[in-house]
PDB file of N, CA and C in Angstrom:
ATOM      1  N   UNK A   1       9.653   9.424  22.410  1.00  0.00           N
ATOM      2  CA  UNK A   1       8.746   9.566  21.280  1.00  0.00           C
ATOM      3  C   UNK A   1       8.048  10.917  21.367  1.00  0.00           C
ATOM      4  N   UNK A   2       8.176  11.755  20.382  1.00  0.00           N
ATOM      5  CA  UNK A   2       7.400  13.255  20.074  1.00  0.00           C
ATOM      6  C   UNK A   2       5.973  12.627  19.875  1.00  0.00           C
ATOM      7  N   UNK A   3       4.791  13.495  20.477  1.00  0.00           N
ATOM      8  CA  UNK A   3       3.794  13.336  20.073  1.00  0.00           C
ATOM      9  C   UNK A   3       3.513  14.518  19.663  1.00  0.00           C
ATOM     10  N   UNK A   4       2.639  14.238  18.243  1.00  0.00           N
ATOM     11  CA  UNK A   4       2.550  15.532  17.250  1.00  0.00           C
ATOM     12  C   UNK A   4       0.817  15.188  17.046  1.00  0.00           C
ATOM     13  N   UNK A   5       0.036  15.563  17.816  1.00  0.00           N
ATOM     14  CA  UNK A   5      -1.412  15.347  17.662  1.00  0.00           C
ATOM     15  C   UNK A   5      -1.849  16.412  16.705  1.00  0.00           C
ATOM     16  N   UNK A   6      -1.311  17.610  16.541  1.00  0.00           N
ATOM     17  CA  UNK A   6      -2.050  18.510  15.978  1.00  0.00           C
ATOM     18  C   UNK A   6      -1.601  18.636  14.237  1.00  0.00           C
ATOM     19  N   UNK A   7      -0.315  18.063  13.951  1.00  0.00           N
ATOM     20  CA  UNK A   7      -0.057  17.776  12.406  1.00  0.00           C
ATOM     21  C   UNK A   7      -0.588  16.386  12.047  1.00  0.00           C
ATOM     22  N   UNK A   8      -0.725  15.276  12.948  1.00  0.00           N
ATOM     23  CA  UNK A   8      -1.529  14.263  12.817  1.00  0.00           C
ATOM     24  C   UNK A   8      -3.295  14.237  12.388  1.00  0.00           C
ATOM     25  N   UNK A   9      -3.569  15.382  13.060  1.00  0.00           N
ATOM     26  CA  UNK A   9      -5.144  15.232  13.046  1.00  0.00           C
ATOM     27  C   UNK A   9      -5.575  15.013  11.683  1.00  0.00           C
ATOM     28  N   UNK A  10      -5.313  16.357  10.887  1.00  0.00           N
ATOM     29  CA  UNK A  10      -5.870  16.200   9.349  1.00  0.00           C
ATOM     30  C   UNK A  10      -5.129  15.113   8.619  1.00  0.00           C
ATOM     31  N   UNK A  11      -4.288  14.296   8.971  1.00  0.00           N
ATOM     32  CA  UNK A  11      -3.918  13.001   8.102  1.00  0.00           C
ATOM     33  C   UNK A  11      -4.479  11.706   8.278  1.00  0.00           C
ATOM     34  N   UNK A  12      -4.977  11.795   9.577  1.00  0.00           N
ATOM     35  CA  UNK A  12      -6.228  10.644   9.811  1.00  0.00           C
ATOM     36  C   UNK A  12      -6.921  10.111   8.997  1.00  0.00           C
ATOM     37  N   UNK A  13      -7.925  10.640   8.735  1.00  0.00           N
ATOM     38  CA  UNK A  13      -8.693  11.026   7.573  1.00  0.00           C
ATOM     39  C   UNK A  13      -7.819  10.011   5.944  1.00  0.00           C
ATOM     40  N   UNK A  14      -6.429  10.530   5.637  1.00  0.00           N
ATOM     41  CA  UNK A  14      -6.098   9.844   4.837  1.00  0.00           C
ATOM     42  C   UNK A  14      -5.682   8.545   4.947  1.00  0.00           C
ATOM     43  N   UNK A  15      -5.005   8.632   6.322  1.00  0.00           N
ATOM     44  CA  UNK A  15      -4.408   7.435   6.812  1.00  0.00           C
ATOM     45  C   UNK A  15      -6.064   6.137   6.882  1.00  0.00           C
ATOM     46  N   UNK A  16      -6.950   6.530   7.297  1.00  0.00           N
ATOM     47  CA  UNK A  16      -8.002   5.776   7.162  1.00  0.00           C
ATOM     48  C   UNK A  16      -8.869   5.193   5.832  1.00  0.00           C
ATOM     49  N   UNK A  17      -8.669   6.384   4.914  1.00  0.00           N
ATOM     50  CA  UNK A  17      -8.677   5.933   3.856  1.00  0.00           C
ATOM     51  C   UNK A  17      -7.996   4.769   3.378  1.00  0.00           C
ATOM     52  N   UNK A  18      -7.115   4.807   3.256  1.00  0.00           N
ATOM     53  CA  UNK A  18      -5.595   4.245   2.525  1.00  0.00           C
ATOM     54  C   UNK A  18      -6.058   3.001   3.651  1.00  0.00           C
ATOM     55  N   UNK A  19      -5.995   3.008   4.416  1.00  0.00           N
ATOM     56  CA  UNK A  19      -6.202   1.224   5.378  1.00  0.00           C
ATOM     57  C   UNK A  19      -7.606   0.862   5.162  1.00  0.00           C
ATOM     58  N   UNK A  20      -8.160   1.456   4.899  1.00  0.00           N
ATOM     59  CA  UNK A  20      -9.585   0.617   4.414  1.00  0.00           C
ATOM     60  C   UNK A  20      -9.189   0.353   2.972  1.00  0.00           C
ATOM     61  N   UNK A  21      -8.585   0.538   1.951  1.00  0.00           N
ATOM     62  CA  UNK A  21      -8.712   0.359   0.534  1.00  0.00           C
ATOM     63  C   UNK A  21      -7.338  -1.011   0.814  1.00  0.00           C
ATOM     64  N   UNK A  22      -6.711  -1.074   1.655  1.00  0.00           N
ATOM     65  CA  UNK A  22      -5.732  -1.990   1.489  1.00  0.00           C
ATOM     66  C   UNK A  22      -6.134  -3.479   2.822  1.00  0.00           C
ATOM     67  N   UNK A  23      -7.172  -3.465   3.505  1.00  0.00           N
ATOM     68  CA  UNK A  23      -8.291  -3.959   4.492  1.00  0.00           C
ATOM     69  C   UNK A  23      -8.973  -5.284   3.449  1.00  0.00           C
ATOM     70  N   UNK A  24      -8.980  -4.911   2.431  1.00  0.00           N
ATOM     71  CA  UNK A  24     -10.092  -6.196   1.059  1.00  0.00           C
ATOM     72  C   UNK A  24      -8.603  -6.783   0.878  1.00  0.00           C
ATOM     73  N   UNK A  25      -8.517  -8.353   0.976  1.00  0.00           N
ATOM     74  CA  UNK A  25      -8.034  -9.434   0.934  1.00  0.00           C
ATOM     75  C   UNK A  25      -7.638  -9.138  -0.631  1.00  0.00           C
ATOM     76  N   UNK A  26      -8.151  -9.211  -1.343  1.00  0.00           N
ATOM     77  CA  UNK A  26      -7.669  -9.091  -2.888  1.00  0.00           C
ATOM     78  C   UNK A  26      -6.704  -7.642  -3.350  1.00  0.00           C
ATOM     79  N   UNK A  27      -7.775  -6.580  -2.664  1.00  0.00           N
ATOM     80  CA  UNK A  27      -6.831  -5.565  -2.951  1.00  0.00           C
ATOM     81  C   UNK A  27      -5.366  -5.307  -2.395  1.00  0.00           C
ATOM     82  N   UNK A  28      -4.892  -6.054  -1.437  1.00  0.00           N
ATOM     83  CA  UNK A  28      -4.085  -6.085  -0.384  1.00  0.00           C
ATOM     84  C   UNK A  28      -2.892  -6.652  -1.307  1.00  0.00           C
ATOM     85  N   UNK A  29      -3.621  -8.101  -1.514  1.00  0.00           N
ATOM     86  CA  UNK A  29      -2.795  -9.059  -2.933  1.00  0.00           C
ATOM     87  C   UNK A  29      -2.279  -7.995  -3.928  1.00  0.00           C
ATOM     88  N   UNK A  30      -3.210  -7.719  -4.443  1.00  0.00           N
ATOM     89  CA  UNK A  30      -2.949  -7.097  -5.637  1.00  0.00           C
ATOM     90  C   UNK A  30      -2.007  -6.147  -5.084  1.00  0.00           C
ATOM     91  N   UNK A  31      -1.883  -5.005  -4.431  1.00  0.00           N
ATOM     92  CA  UNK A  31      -0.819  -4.275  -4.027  1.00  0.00           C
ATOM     93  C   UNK A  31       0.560  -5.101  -4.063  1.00  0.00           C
ATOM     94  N   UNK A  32       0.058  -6.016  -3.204  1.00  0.00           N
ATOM     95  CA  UNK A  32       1.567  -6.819  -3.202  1.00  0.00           C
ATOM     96  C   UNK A  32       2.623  -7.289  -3.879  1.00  0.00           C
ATOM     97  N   UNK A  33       1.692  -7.560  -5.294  1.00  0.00           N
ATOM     98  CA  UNK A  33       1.885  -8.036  -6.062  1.00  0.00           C
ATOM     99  C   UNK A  33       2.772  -6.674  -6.888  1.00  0.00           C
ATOM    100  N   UNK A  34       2.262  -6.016  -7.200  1.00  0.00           N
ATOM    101  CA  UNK A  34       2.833  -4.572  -8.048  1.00  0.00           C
ATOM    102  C   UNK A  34       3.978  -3.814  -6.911  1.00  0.00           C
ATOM    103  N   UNK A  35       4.432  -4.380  -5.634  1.00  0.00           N
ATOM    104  CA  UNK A  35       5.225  -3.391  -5.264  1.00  0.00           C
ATOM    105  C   UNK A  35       6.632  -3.690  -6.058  1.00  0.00           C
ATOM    106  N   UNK A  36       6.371  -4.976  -6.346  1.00  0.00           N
ATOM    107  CA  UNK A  36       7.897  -5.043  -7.540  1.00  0.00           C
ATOM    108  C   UNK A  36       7.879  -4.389  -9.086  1.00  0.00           C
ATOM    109  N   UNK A  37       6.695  -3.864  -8.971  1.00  0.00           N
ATOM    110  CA  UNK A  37       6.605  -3.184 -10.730  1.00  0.00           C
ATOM    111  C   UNK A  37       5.333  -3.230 -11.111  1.00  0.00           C
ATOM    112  N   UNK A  38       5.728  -2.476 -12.766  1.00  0.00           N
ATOM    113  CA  UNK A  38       4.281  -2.857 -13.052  1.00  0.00           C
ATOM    114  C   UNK A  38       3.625  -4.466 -13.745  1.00  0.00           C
ATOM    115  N   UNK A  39       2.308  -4.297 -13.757  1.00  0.00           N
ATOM    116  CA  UNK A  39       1.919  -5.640 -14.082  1.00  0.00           C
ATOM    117  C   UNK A  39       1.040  -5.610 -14.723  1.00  0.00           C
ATOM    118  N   UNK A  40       0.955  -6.363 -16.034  1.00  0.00           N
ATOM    119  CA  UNK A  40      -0.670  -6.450 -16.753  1.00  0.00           C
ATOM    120  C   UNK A  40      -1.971  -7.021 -15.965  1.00  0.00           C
ATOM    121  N   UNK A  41      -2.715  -6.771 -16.057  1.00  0.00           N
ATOM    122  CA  UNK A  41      -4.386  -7.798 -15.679  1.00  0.00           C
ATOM    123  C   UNK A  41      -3.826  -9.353 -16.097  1.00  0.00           C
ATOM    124  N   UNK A  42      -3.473  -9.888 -17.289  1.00  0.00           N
ATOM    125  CA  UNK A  42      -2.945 -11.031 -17.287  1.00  0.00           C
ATOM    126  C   UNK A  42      -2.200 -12.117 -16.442  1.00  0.00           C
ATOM    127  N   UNK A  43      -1.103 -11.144 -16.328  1.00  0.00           N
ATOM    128  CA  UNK A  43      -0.162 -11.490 -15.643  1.00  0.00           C
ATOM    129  C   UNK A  43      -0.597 -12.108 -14.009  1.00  0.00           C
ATOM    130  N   UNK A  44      -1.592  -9.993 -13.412  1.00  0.00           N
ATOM    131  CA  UNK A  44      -2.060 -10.782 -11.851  1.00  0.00           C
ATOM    132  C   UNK A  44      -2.849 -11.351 -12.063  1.00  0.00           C
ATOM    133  N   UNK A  45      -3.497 -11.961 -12.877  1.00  0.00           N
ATOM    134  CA  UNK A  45      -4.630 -12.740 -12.664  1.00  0.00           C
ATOM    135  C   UNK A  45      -3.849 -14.433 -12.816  1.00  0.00           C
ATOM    136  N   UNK A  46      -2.936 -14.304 -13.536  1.00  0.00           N
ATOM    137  CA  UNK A  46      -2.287 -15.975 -13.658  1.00  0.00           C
ATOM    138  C   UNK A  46      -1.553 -16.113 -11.574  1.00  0.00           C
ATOM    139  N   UNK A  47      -1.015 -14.878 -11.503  1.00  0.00           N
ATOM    140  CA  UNK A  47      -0.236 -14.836 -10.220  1.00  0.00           C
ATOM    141  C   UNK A  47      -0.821 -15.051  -8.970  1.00  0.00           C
ATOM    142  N   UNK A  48      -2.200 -14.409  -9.049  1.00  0.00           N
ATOM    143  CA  UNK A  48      -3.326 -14.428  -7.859  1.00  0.00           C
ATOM    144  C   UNK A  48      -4.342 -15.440  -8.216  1.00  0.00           C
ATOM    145  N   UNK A  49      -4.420 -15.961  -9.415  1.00  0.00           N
ATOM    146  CA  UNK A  49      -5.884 -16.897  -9.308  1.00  0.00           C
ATOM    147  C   UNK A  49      -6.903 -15.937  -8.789  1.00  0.00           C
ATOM    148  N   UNK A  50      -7.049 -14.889  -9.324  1.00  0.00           N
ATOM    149  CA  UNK A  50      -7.998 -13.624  -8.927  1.00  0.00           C
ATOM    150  C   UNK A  50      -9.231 -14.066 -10.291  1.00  0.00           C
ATOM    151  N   UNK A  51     -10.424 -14.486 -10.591  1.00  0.00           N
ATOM    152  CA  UNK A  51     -11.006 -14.517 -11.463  1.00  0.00           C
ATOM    153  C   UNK A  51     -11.041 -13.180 -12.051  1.00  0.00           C
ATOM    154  N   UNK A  52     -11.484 -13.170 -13.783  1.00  0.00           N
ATOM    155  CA  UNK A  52     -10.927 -11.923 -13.576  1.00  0.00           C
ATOM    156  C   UNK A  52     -12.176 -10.658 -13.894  1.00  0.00           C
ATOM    157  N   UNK A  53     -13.316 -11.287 -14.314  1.00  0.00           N
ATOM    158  CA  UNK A  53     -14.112 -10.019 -13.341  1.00  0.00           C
ATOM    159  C   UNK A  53     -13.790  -9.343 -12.202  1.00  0.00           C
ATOM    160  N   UNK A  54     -13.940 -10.253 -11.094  1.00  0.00           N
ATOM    161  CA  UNK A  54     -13.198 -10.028  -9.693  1.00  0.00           C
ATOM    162  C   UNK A  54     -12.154  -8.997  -9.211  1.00  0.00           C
ATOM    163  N   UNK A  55     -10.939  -9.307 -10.608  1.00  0.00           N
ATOM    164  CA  UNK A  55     -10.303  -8.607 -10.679  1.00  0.00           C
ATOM    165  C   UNK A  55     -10.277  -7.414 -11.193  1.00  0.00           C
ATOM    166  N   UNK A  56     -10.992  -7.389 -12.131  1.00  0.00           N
ATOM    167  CA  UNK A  56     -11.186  -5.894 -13.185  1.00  0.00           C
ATOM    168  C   UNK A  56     -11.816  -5.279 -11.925  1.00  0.00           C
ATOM    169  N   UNK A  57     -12.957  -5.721 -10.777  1.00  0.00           N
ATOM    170  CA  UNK A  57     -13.465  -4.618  -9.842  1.00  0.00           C
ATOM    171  C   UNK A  57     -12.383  -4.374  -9.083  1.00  0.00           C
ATOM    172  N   UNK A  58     -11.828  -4.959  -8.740  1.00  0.00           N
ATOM    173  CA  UNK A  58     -10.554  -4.972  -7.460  1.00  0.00           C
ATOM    174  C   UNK A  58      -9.542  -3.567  -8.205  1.00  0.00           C
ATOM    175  N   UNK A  59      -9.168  -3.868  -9.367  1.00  0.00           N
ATOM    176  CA  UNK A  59      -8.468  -3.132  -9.940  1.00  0.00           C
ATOM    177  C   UNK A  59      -8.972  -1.291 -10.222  1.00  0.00           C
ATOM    178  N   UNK A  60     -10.287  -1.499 -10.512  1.00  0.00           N
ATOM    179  CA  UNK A  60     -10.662  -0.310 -10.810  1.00  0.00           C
ATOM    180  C   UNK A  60     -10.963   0.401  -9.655  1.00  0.00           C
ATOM    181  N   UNK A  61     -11.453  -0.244  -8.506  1.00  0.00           N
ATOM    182  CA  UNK A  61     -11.860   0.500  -7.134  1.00  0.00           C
ATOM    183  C   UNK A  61     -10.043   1.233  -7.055  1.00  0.00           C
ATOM    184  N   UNK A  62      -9.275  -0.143  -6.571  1.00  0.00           N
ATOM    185  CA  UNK A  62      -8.236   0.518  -6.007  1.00  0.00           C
ATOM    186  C   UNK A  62      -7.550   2.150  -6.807  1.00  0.00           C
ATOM    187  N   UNK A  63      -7.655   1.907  -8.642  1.00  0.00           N
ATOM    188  CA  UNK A  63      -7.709   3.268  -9.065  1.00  0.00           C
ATOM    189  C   UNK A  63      -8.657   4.429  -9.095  1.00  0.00           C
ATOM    190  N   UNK A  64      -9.642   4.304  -8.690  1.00  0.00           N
ATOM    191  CA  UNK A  64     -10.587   5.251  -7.917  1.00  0.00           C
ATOM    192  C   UNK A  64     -10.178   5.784  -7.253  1.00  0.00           C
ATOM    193  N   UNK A  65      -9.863   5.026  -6.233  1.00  0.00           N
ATOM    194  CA  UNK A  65      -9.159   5.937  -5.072  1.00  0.00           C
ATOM    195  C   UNK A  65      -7.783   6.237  -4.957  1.00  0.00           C
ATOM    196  N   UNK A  66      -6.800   6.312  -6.040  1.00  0.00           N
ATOM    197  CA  UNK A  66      -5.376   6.616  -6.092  1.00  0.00           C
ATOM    198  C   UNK A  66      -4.518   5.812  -6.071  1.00  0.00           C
ATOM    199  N   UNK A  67      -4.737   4.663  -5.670  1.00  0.00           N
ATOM    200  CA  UNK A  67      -3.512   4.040  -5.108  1.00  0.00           C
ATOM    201  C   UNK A  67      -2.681   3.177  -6.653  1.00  0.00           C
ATOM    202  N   UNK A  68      -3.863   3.460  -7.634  1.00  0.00           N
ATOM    203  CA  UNK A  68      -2.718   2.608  -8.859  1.00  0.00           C
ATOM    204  C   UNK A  68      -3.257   3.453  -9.888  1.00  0.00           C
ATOM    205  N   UNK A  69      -2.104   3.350 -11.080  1.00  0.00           N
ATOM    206  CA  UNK A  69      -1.916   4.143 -12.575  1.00  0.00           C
ATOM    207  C   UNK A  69      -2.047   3.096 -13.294  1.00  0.00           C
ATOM    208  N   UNK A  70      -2.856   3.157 -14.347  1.00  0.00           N
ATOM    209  CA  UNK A  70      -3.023   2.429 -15.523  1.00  0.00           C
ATOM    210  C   UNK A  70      -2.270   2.996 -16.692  1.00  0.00           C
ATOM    211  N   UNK A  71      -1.763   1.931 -17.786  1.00  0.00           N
ATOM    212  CA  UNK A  71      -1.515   2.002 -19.138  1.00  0.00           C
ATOM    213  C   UNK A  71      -1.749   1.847 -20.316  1.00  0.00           C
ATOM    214  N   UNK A  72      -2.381   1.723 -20.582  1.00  0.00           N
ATOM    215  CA  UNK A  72      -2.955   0.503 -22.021  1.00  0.00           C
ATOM    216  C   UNK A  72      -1.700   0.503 -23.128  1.00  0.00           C
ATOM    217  N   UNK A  73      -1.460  -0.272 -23.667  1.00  0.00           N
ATOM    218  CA  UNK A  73      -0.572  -0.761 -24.748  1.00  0.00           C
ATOM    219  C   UNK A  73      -1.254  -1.902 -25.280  1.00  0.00           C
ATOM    220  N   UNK A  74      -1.752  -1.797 -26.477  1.00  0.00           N
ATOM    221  CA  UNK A  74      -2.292  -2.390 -27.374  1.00  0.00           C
ATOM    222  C   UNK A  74      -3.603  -2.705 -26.569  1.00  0.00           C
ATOM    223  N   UNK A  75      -3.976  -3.851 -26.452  1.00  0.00           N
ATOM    224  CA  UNK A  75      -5.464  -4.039 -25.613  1.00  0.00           C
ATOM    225  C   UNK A  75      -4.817  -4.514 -24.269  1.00  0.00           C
ATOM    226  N   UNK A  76      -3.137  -4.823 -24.101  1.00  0.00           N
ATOM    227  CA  UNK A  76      -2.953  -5.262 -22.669  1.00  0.00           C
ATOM    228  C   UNK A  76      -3.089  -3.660 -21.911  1.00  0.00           C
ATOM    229  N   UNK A  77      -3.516  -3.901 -20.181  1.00  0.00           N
ATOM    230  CA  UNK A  77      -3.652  -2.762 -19.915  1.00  0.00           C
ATOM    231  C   UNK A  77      -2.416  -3.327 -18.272  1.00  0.00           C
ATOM    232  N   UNK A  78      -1.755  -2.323 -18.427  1.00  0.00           N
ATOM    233  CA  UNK A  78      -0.568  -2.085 -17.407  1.00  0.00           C
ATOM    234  C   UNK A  78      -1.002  -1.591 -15.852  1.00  0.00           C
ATOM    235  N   UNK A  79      -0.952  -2.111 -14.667  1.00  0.00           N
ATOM    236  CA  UNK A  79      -0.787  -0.996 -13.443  1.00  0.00           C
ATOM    237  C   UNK A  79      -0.023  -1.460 -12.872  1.00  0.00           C
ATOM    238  N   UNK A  80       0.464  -0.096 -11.839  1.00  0.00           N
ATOM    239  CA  UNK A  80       1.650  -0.137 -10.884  1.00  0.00           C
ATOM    240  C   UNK A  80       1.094   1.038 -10.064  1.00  0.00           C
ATOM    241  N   UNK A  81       1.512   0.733  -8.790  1.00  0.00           N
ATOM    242  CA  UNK A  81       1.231   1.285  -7.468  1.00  0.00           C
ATOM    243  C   UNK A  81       1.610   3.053  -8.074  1.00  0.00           C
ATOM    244  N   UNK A  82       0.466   4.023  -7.653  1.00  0.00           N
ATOM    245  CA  UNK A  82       0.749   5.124  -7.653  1.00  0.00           C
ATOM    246  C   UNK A  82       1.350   5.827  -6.695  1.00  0.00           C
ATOM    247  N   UNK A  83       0.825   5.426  -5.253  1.00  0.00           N
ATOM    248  CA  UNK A  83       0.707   6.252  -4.331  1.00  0.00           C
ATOM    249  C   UNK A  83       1.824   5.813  -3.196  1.00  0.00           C
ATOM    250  N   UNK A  84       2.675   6.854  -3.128  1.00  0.00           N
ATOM    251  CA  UNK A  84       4.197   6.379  -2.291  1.00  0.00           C
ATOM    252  C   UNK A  84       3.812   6.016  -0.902  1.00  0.00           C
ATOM    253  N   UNK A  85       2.747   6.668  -0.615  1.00  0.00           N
ATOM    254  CA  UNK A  85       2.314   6.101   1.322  1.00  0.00           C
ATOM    255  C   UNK A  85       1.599   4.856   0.887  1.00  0.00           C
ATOM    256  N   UNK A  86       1.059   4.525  -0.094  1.00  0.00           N
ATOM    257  CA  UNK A  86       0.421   3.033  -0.122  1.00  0.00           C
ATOM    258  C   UNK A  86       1.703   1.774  -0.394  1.00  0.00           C
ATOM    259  N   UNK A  87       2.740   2.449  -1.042  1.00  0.00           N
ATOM    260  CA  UNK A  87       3.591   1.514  -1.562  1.00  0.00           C
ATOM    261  C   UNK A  87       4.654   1.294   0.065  1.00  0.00           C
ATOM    262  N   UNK A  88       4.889   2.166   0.766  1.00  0.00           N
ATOM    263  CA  UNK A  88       5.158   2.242   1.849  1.00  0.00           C
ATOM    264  C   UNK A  88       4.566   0.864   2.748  1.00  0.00           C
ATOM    265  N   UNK A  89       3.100   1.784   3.130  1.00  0.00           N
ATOM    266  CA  UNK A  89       2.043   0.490   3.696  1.00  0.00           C
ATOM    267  C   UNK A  89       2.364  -0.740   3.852  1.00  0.00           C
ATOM    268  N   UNK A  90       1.963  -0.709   2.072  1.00  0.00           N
ATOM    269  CA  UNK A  90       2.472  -2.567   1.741  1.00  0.00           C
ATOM    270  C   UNK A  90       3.344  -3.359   1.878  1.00  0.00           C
ATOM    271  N   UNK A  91       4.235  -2.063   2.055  1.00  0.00           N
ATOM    272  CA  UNK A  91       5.745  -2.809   2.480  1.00  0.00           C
ATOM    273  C   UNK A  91       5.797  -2.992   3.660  1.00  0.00           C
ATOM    274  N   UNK A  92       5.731  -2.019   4.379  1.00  0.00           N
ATOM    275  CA  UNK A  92       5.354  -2.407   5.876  1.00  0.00           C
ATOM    276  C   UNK A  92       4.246  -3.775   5.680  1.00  0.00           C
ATOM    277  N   UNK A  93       3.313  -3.629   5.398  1.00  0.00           N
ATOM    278  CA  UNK A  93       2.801  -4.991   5.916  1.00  0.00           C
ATOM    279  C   UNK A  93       2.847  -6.285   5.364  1.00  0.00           C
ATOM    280  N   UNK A  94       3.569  -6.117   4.641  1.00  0.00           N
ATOM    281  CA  UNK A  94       4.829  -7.306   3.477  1.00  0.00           C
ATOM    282  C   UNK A  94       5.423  -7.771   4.757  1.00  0.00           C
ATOM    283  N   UNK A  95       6.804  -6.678   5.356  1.00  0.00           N
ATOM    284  CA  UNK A  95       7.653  -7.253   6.193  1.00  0.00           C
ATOM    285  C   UNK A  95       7.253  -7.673   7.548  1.00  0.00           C
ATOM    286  N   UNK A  96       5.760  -7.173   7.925  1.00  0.00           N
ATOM    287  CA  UNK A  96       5.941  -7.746   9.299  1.00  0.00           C
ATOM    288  C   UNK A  96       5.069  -8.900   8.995  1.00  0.00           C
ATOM    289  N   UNK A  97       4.201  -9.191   8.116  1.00  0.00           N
ATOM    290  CA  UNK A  97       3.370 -10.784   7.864  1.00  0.00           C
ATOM    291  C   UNK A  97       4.563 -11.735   6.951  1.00  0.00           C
ATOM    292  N   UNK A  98       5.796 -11.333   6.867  1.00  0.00           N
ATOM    293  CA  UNK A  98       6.441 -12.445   5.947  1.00  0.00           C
ATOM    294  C   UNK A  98       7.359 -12.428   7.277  1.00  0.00           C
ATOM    295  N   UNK A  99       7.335 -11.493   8.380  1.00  0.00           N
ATOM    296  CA  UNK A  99       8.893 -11.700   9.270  1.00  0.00           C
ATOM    297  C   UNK A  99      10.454 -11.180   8.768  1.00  0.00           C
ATOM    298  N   UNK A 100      10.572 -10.769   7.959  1.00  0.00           N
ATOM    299  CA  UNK A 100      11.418 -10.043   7.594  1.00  0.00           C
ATOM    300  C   UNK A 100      11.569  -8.734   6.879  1.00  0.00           C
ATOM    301  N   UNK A 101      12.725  -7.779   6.600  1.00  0.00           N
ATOM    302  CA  UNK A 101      12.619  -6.538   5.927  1.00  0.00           C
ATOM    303  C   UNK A 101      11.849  -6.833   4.261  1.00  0.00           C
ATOM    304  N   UNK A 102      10.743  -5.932   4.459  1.00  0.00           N
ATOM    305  CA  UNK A 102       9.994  -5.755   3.012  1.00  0.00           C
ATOM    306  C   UNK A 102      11.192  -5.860   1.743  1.00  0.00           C
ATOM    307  N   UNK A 103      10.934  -6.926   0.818  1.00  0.00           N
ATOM    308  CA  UNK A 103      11.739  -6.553  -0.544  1.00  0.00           C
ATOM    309  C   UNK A 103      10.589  -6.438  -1.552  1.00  0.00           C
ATOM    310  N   UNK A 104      10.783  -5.558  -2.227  1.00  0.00           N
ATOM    311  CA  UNK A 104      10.057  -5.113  -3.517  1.00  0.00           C
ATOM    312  C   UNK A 104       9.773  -6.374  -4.664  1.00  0.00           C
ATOM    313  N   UNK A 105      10.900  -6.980  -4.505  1.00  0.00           N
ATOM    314  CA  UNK A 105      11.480  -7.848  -5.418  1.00  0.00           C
ATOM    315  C   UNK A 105      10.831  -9.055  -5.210  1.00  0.00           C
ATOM    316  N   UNK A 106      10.166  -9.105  -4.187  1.00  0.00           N
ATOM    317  CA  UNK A 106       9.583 -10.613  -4.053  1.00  0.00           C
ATOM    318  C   UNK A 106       8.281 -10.314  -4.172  1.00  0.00           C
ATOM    319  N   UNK A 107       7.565 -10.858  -4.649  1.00  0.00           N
ATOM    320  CA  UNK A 107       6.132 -11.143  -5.243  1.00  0.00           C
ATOM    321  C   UNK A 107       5.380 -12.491  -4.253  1.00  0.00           C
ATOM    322  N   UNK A 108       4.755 -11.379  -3.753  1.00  0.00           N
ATOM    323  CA  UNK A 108       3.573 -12.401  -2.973  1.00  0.00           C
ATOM    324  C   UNK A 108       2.430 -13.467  -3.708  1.00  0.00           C
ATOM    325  N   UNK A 109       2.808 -14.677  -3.592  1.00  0.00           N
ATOM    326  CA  UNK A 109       1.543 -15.827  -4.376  1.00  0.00           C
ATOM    327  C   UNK A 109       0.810 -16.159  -3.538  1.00  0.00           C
ATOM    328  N   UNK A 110      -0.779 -15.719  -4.101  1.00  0.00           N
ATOM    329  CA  UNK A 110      -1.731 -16.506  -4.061  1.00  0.00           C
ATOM    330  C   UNK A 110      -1.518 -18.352  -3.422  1.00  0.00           C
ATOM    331  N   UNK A 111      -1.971 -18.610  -2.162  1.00  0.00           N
ATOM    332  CA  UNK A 111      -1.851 -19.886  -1.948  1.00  0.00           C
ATOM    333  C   UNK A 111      -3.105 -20.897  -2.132  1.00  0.00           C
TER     334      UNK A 111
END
């Protein structure tokens, strides 16, 4: 294993970011949920049982800080994961809490 401390240092910083915004139980969901695509507020809120105040904060923090793109079409409003190291993340921590290789395709439910 190369250890690269000195191109590591200044990514810390992001890397810490990005694990604290994906650290909140809901926001984590919600990632999970969009690594297969995008998704209306409707939709995750039927999928997560996320109330959906709850959700509108969950949603707007996580686009604060980058990690999702919004759409609006008509009054439904669309997001999907922006940020390729978050969509990464999630996948990584998709496959090692489900035990197998991350699929995009499967959609994590709310239990």
């Amino acid at each position: 294993m190369i250890r690269d401390s000195q191109n590591m240092e200044p990514l810390v910083s992001q890397a810490t970011s990005l694990l604290k915004s994906l650290s909140h139980a809901d926001r984590l969901m919600i990632c999970c949920q969009l690594r297969g695509g995008e998704m209306s507020v409707g939709a995750l809120e039927g999928e997560l049982g996320i109330p959906q105040p709850r959700l509108s904060r969950e949603l707007a923090k996580l686009r604060e800080e980058g990690l999702l793109e919004a759409r609006r079409e008509a009054r439904a409003v669309y997001y999907t994961l922006a940020d390729t190291r978050a969509h990464a993340m999630v996948d990584a921590i998709c496959s090692v809490m489900l035990g197998k290789d991350a699929d995009p395709d499967v959609r994590i439910r709310k239990r």
